[in-house]
Structures are given as C-alpha cells and as structure tokens.
C-alpha atoms as a PDB file:
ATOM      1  CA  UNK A   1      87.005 123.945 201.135  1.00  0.00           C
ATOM      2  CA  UNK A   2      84.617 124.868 198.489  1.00  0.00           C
ATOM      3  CA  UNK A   3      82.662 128.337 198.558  1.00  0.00           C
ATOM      4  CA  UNK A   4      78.734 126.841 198.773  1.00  0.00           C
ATOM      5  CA  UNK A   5      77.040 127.611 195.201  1.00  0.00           C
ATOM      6  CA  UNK A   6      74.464 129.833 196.960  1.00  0.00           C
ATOM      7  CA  UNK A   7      77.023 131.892 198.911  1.00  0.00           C
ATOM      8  CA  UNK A   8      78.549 132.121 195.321  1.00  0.00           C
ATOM      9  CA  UNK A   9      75.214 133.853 193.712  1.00  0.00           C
ATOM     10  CA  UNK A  10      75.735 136.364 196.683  1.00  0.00           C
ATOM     11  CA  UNK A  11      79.153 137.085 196.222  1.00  0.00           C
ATOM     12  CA  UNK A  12      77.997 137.741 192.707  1.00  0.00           C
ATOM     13  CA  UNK A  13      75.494 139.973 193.317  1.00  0.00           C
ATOM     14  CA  UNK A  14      77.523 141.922 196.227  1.00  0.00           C
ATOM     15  CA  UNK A  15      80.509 142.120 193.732  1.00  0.00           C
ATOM     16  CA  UNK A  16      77.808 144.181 191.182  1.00  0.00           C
ATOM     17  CA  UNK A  17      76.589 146.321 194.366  1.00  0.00           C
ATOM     18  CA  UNK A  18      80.622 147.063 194.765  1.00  0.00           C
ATOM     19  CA  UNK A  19      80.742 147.924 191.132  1.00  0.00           C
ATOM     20  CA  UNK A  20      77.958 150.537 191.237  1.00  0.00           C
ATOM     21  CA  UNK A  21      79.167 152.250 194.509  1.00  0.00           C
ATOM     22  CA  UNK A  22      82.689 152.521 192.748  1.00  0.00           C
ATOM     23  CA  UNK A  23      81.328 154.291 189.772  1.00  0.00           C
ATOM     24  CA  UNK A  24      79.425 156.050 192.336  1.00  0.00           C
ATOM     25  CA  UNK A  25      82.794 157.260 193.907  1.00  0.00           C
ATOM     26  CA  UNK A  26      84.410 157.622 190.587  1.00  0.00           C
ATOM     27  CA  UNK A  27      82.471 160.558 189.946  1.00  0.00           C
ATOM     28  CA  UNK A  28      82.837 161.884 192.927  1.00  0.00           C
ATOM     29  CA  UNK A  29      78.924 161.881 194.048  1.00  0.00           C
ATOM     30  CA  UNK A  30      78.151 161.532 197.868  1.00  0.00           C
ATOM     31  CA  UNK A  31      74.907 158.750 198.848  1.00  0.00           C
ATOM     32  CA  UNK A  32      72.302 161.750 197.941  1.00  0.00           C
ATOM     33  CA  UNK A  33      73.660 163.450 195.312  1.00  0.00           C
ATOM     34  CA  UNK A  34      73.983 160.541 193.377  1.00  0.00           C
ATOM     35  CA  UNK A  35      70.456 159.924 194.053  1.00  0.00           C
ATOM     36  CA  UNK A  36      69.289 163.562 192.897  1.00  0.00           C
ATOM     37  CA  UNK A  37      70.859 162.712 189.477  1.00  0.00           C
ATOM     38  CA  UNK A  38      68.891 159.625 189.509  1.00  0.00           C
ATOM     39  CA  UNK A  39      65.000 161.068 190.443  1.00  0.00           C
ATOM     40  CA  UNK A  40      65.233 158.814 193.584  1.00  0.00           C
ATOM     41  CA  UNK A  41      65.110 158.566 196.978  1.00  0.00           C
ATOM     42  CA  UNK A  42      68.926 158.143 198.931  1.00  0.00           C
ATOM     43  CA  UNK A  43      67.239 155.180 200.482  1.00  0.00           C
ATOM     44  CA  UNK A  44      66.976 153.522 197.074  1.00  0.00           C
ATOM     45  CA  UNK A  45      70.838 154.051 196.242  1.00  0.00           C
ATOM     46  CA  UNK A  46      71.797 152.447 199.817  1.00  0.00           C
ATOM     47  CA  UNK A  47      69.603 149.325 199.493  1.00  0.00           C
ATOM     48  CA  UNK A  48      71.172 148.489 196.068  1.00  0.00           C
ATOM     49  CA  UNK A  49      75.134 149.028 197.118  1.00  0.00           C
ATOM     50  CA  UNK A  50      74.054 146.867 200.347  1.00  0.00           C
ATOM     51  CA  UNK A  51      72.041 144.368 197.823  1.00  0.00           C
ATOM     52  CA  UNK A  52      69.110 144.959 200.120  1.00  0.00           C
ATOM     53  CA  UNK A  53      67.629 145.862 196.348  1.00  0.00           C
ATOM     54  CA  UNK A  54      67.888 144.016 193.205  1.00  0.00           C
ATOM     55  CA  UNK A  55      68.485 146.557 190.341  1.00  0.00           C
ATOM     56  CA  UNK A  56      66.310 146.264 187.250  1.00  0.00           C
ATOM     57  CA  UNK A  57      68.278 146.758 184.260  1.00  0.00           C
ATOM     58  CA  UNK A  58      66.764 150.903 183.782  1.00  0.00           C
ATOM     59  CA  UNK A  59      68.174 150.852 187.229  1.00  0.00           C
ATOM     60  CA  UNK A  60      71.309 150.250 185.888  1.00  0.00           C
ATOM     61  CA  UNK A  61      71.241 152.110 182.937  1.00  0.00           C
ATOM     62  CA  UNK A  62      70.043 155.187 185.026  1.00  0.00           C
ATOM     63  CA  UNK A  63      72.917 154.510 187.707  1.00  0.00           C
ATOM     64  CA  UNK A  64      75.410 154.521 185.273  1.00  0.00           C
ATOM     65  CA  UNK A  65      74.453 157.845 183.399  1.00  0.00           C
ATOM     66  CA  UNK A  66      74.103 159.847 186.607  1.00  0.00           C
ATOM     67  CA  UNK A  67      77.636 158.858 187.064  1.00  0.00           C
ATOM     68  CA  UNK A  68      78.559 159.880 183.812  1.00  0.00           C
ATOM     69  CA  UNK A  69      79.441 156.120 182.524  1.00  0.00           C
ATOM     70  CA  UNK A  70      76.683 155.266 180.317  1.00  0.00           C
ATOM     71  CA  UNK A  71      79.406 152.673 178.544  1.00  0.00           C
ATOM     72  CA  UNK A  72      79.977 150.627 181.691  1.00  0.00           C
ATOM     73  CA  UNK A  73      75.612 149.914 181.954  1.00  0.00           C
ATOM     74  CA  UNK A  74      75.830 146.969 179.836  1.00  0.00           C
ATOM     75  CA  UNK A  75      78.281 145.039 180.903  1.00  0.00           C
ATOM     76  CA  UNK A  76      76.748 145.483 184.598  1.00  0.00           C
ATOM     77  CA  UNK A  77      73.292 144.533 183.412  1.00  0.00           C
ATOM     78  CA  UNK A  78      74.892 141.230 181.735  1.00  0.00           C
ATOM     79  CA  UNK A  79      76.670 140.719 185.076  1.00  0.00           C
ATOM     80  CA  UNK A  80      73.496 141.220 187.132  1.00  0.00           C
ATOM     81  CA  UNK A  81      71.685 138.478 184.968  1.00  0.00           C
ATOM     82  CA  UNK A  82      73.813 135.949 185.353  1.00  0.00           C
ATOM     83  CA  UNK A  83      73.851 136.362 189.203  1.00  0.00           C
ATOM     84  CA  UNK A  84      70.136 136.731 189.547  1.00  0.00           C
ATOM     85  CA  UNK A  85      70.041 133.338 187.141  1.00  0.00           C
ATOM     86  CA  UNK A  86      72.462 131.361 189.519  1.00  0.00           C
ATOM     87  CA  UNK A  87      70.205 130.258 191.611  1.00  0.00           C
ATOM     88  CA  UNK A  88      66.752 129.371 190.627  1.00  0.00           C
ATOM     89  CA  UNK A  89      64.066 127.980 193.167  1.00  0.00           C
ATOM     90  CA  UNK A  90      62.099 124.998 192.074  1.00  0.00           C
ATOM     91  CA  UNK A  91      59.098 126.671 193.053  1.00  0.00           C
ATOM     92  CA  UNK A  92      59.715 129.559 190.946  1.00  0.00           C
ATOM     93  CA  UNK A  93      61.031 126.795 187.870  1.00  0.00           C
ATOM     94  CA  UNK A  94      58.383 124.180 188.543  1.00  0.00           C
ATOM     95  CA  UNK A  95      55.541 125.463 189.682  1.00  0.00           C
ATOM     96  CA  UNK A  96      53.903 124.491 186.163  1.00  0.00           C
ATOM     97  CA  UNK A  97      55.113 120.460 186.487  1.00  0.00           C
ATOM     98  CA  UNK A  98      57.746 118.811 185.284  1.00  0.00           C
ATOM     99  CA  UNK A  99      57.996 118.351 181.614  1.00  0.00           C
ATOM    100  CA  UNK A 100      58.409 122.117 180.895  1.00  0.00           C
ATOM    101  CA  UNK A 101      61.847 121.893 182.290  1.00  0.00           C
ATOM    102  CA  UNK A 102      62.422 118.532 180.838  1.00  0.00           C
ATOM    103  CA  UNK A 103      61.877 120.333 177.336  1.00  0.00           C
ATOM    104  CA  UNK A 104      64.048 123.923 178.129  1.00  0.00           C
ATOM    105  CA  UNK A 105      67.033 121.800 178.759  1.00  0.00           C
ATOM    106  CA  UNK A 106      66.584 120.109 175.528  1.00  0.00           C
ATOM    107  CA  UNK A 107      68.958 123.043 173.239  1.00  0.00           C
ATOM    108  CA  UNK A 108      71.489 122.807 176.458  1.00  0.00           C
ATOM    109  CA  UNK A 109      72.065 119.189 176.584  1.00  0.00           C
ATOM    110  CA  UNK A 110      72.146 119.097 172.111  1.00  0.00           C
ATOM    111  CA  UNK A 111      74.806 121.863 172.057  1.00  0.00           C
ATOM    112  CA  UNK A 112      77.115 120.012 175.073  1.00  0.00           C
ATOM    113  CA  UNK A 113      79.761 117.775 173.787  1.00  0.00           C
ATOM    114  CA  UNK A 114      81.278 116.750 177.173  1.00  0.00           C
ATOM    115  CA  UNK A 115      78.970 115.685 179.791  1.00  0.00           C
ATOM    116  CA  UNK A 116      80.540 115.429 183.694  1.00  0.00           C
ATOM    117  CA  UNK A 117      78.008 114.028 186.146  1.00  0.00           C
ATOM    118  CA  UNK A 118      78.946 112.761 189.834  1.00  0.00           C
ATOM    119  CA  UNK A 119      75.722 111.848 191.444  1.00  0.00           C
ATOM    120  CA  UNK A 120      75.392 110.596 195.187  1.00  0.00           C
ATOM    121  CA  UNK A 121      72.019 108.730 195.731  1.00  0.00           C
ATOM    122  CA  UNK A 122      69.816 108.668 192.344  1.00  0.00           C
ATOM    123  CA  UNK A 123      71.079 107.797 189.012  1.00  0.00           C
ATOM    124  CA  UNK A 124      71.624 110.550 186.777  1.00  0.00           C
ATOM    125  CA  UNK A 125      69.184 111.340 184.197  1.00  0.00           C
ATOM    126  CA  UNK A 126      70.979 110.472 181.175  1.00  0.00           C
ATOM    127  CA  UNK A 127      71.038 107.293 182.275  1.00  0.00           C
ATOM    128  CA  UNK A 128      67.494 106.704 183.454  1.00  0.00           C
ATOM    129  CA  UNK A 129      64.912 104.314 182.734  1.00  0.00           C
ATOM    130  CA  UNK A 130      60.971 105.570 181.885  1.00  0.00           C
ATOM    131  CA  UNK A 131      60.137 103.473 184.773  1.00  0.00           C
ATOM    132  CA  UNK A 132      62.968 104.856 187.054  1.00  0.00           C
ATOM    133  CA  UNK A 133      62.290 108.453 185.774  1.00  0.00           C
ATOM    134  CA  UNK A 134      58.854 108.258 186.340  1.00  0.00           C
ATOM    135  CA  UNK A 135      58.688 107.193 189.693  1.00  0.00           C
ATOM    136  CA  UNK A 136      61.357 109.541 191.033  1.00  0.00           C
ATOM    137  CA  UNK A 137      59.889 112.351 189.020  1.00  0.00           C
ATOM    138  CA  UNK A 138      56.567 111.508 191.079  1.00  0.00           C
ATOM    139  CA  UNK A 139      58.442 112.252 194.398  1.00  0.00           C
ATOM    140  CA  UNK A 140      59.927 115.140 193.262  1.00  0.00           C
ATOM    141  CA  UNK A 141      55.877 116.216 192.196  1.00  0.00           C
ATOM    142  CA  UNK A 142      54.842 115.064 195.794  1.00  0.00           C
ATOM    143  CA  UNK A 143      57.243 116.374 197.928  1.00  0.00           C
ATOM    144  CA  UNK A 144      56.743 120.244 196.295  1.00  0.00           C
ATOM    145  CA  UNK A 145      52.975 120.152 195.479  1.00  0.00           C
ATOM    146  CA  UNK A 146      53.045 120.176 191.749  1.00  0.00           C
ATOM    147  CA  UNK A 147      50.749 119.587 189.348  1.00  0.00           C
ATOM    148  CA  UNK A 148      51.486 115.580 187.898  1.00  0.00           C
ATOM    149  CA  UNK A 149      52.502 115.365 184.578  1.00  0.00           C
ATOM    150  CA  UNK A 150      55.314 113.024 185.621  1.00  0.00           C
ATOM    151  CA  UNK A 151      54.095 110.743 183.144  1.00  0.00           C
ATOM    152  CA  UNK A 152      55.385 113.222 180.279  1.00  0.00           C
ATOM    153  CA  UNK A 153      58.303 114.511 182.283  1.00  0.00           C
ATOM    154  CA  UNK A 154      59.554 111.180 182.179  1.00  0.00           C
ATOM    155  CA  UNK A 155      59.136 110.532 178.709  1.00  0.00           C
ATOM    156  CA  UNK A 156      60.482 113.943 177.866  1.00  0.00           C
ATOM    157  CA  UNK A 157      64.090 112.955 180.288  1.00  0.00           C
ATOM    158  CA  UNK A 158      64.368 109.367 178.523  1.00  0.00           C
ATOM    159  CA  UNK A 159      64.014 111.209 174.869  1.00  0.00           C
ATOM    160  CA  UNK A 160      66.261 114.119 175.889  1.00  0.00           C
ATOM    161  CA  UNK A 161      68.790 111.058 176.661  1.00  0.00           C
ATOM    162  CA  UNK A 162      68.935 110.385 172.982  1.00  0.00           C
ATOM    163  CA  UNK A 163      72.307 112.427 172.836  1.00  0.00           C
ATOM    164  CA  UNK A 164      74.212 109.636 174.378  1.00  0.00           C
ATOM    165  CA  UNK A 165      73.383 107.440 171.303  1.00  0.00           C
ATOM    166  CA  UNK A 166      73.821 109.976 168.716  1.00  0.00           C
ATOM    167  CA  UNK A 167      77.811 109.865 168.088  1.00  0.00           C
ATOM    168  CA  UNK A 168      78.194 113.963 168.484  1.00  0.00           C
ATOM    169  CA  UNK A 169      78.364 114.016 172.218  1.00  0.00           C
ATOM    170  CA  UNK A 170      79.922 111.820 175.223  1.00  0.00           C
ATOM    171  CA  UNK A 171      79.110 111.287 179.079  1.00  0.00           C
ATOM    172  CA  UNK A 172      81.674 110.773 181.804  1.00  0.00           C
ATOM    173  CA  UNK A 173      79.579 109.628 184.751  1.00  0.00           C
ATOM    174  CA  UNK A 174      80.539 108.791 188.423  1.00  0.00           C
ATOM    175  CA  UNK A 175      78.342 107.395 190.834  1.00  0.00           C
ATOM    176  CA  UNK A 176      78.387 106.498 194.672  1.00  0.00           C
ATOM    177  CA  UNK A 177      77.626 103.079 195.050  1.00  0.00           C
ATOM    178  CA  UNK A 178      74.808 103.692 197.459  1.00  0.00           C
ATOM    179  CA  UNK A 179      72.738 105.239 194.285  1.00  0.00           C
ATOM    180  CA  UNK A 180      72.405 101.489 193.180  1.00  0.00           C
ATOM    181  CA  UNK A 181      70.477 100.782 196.235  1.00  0.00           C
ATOM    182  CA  UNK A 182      69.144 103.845 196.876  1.00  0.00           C
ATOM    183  CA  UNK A 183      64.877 102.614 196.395  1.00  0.00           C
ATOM    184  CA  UNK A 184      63.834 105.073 193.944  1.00  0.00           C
ATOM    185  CA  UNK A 185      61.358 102.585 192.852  1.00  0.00           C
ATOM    186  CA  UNK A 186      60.167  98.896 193.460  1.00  0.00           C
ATOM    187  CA  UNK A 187      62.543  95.956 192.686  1.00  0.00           C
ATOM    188  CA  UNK A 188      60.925  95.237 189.429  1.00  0.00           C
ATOM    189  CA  UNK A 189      62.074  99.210 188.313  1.00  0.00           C
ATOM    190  CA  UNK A 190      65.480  98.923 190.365  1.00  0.00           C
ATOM    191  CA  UNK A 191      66.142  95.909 188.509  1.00  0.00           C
ATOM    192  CA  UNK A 192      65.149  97.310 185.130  1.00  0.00           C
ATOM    193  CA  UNK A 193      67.285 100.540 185.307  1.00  0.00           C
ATOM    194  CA  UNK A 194      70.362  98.478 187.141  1.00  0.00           C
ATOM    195  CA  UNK A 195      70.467  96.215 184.143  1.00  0.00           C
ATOM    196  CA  UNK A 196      70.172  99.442 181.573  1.00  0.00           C
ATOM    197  CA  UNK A 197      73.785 100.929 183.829  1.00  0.00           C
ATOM    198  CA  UNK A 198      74.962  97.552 182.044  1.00  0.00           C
ATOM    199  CA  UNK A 199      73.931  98.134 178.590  1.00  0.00           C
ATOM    200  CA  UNK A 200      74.675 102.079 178.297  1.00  0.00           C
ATOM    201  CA  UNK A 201      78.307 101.457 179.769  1.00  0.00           C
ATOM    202  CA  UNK A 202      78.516  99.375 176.531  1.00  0.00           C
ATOM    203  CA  UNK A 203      77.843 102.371 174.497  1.00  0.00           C
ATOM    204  CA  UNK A 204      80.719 103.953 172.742  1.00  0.00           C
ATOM    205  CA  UNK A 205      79.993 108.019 174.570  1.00  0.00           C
ATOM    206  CA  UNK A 206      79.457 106.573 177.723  1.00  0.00           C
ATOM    207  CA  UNK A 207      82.005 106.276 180.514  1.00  0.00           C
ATOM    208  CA  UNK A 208      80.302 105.069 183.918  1.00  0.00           C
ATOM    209  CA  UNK A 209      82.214 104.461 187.204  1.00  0.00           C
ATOM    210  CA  UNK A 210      81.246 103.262 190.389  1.00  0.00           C
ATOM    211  CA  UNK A 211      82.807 104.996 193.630  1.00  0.00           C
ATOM    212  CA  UNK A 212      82.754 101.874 196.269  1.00  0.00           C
ATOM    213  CA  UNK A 213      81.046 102.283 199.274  1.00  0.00           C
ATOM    214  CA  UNK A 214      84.440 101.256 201.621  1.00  0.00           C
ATOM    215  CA  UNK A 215      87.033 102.797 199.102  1.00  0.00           C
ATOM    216  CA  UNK A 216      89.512 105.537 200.960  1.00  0.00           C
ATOM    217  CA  UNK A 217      88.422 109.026 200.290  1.00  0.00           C
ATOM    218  CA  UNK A 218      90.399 111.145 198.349  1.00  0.00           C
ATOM    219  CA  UNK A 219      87.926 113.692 198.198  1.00  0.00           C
ATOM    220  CA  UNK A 220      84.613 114.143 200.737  1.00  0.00           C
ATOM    221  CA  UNK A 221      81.373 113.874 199.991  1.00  0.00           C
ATOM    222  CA  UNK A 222      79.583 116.638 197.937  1.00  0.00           C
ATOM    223  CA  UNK A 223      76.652 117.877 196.322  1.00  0.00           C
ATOM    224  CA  UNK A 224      75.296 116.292 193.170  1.00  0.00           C
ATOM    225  CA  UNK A 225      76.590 118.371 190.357  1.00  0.00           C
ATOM    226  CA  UNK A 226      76.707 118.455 186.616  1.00  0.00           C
ATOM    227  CA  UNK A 227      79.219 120.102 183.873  1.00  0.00           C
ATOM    228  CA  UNK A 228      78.835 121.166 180.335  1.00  0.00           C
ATOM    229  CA  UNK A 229      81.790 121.396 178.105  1.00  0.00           C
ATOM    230  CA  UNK A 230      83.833 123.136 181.453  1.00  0.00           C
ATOM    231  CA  UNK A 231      81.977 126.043 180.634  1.00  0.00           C
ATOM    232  CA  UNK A 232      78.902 125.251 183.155  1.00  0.00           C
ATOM    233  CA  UNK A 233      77.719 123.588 186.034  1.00  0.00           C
ATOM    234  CA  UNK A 234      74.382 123.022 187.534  1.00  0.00           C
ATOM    235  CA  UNK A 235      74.116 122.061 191.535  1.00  0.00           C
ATOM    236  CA  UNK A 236      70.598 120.568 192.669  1.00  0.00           C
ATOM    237  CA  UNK A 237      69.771 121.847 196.132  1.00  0.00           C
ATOM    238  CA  UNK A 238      66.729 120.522 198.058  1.00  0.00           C
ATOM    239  CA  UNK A 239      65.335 123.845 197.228  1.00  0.00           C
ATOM    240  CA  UNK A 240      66.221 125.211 194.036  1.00  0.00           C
ATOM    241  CA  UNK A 241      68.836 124.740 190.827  1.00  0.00           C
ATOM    242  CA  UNK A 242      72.287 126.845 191.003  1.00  0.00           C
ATOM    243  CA  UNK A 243      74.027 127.833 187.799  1.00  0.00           C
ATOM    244  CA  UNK A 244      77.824 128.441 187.594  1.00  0.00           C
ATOM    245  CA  UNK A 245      79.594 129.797 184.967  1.00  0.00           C
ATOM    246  CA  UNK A 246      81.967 131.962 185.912  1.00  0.00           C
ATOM    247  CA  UNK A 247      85.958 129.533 184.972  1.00  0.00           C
ATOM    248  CA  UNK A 248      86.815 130.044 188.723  1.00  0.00           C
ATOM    249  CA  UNK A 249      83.732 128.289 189.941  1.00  0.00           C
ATOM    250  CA  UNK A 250      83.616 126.061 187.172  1.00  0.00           C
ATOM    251  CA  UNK A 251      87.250 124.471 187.859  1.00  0.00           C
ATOM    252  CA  UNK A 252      86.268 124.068 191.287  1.00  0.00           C
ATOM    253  CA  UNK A 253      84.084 121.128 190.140  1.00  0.00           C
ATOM    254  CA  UNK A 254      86.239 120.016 187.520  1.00  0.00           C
ATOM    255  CA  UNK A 255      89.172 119.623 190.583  1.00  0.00           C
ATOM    256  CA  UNK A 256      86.601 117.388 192.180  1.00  0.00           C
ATOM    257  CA  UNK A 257      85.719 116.121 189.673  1.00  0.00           C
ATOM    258  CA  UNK A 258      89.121 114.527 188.681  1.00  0.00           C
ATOM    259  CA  UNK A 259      88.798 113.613 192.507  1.00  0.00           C
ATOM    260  CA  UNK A 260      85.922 111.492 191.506  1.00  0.00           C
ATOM    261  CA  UNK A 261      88.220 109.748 189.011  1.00  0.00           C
ATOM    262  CA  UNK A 262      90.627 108.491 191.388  1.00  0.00           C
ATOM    263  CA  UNK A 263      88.153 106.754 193.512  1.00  0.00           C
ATOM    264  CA  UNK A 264      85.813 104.803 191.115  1.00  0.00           C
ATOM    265  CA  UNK A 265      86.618 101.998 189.378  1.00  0.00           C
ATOM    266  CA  UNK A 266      84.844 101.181 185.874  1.00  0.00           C
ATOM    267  CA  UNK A 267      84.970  98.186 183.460  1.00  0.00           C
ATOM    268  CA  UNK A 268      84.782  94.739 184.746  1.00  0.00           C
ATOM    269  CA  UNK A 269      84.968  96.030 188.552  1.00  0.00           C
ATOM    270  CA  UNK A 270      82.209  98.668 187.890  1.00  0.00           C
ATOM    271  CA  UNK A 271      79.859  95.488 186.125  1.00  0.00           C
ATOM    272  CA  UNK A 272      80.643  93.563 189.585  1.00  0.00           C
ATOM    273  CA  UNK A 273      79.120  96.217 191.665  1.00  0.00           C
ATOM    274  CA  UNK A 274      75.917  96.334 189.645  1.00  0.00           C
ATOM    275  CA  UNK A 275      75.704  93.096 189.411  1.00  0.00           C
ATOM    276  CA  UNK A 276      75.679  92.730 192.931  1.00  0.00           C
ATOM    277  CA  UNK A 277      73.393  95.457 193.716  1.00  0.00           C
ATOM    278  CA  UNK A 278      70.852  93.382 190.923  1.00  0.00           C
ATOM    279  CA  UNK A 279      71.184  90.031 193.519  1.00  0.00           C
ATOM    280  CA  UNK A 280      70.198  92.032 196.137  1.00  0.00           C
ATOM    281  CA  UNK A 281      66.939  93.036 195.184  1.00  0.00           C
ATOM    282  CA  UNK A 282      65.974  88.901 195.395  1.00  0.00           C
END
C-alpha cells in the first residue's frame, strides 16, 4: 500500500534531521558540544534532530560548519525546501482568494508536456467549463472563508486551459464515472461542461477515459492526483496541496496510474457514459 503524501513530507523532513545528527556524529561532537560550536542552547540541537524544530537555512549553514562540513550545507538546505514545500495548507496558499493560485500555476502547466490526471468526484480543471469552474471554485471560497474572487479564478483556470489547444503539450485524463454526476452545479452547468467532455475528447492532446462505476477493480480507490512530465505530482487533501518530486514517490502514482488505464474505457464507450450521464439531468 501506498506511503500517505503527508507521512511522505515527514519522512522527508526526519530523513534531513538524520542527516544533521550524522554529521553531528561524524565529527565526533556529543548533543552539547555541538551546540557550544553553534552559540546555542543543547535544547535547540535536540528539537531539530527530533524535527520538533524546523531549521532555517543559517541554521543549516551554522550546523554544518560547527561540524566542520561547510560543503554538505547546501545540499541540506535544498533538501529542507523541498520537504517544507511538500505540503502546503490552503489556508496558508489561499488565504488571499483564488485567482492568485490560478495565475502561479500558469509557468508550471506552460513548461509540462505530459499531463496525468485521475480525478474521483469533480472534473479536472483542464477540462472545465467557466460555468463549472465558477461554481465549484465558489464552494471551495465558502467552505474555507475566503475572500470571493471566484469570478476571476474561474476565468483565470479556463484561460490557463489554453495549453490543451496549443499543439506543444497533451493530457491523459481518467475519471470515475461518479464525477459526471457528481452536482457541482445546476443541470443547466452539468449539462454545459458534460457536453464540453465531448468536444475536448475530440481534440488531438486530449485523451479522456471513463472508469465505470460497476467495472472490477484492479486498483482501489485513491486520492485525486496530478503528474507533470513524471517528474511531479500534486495530491489535493481536504486541507492543503502536497508536492512530490522525489522518482520514488513519483512512480508510485505513475504505477497507479497505469492502474487507471486498465479500468477505463475511452472512445465510443467513454461518449456512451457521458451521454448517459447528459439524459439524466432531464
């Protein structure tokens, strides 16, 4: 079974605490000595190599010189980024509205030439309507008290979209079949964005499949989860955004991925599905 994305930002961040405390014993510098080189308190180097403390990059930089390993603080202060950027909470990323992060994912999604989205009860965002966009956006706004600007956020997703229809990138896109009934909106914007599944699996970078609700599962149910070019992956959580990169991580969701594959079915059968999902909104 899959290692949760949060427990893998702590693993991260504990195997950077491990790092330090082996330097630590490389030079052969007991818990308070190693603080005395430092100009801090023993407390401070316990709480770090426990991760009870986050250390700030001089942290680092100082940790590494009292250990006499100045060449080993970059690398570690890299390291510690990247863990303390795996998971983000949408407080911290939203607390400004929506469009802002509509906008910083703009360079990400131009410089991706392989999109991989599985999505379980919403239709992903490359594929969304203004309409559809909007009105989930204006949940999203509710639900976490921000300020609403899901008016622009929306327009911001639909124009970030634009890379589907520019010939430089393509989309491989799975999707439960309960996300076509899922009520994001009323029937007149369910309608609208099940008929634009129809026209954008038309498009030449776009590769949609439908996972059927009573197909045999090859692989369980899982998190909503995007990859870029096998180099990253983003995991929504009800509370906050998780960023993979490390290739171990990364090829977990590419195995499920591929998982994914086997189940849906695309072409004619996927247009069937939709199709029905369209009749039943009356």
């Amino acid at each position: 079974m899959a290692v949760s994305p949060s427990s893998s930002a702590q693993a991260a961040r504990e195997s950077i605490a491990q790092r330090l405390k082996e330097l630590r014993l490389d030079a052969g510098l007991n818990t308070q000595g190693h603080a005395d080189r430092c100009g801090w308190s023993k407390s401070k180097t316990s709480r770090i190599e426990n991760t009870l403390t986050t250390p700030s990059d001089a942290d680092i930089r100082v940790w590494c010189a009292a250990c006499d390993a100045p060449g080993q603080a970059q690398d570690l202060i890299t390291s510690s980024r990247d863990a303390e950027s795996m998971y983000v909470s949408w407080k911290r990323k939203q607390h400004t509205g929506l469009r802002r992060g509509q906008l910083a994912s703009v360079p990400l999604y131009e410089q991706t030439s392989i999109f991989r989205m599985y999505c379980v009860k919403v239709i992903p965002g490359l594929l969304q309507t203004e309409g559809y966009a909007r009105s989930l956006l204006s949940k999203i706004a509710d639900f976490r008290g921000l300020p609403d600007d899901t008016a622009e956020a929306a327009k911001a997703r639909v124009d970030r979209s634009r890379v589907i229809r520019d010939g430089l990138h393509r989309a491989v896109l799975y999707l439960e079949e309960d996300a076509l009934y899922h009520r994001v909106g009323d029937s007149q914007v369910m309608a609208n964005q099940l008929h634009h599944l129809l026209t954008a699996m038309s498009y030449p970078a776009v590769s949609l499949g439908i996972i059927p609700q009573g197909c045999e599962r090859v692989m369980w149910g899982v998190e909503t989860f995007s990859v870029f070019d096998d180099k990253r992956v983003h995991v929504e959580l009800l509370s906050g955004k998780v960023t993979l990169t490390s290739p171990s991580d990364v090829d977990v969701y590419l195995r499920a991925f591929l998982r994914m594959r086997e189940m849906a079915v695309v072409g004619s059968d996927a247009r069937s599905l939709i199709q029905r999902a369209i009749s039943s909104l009356g």
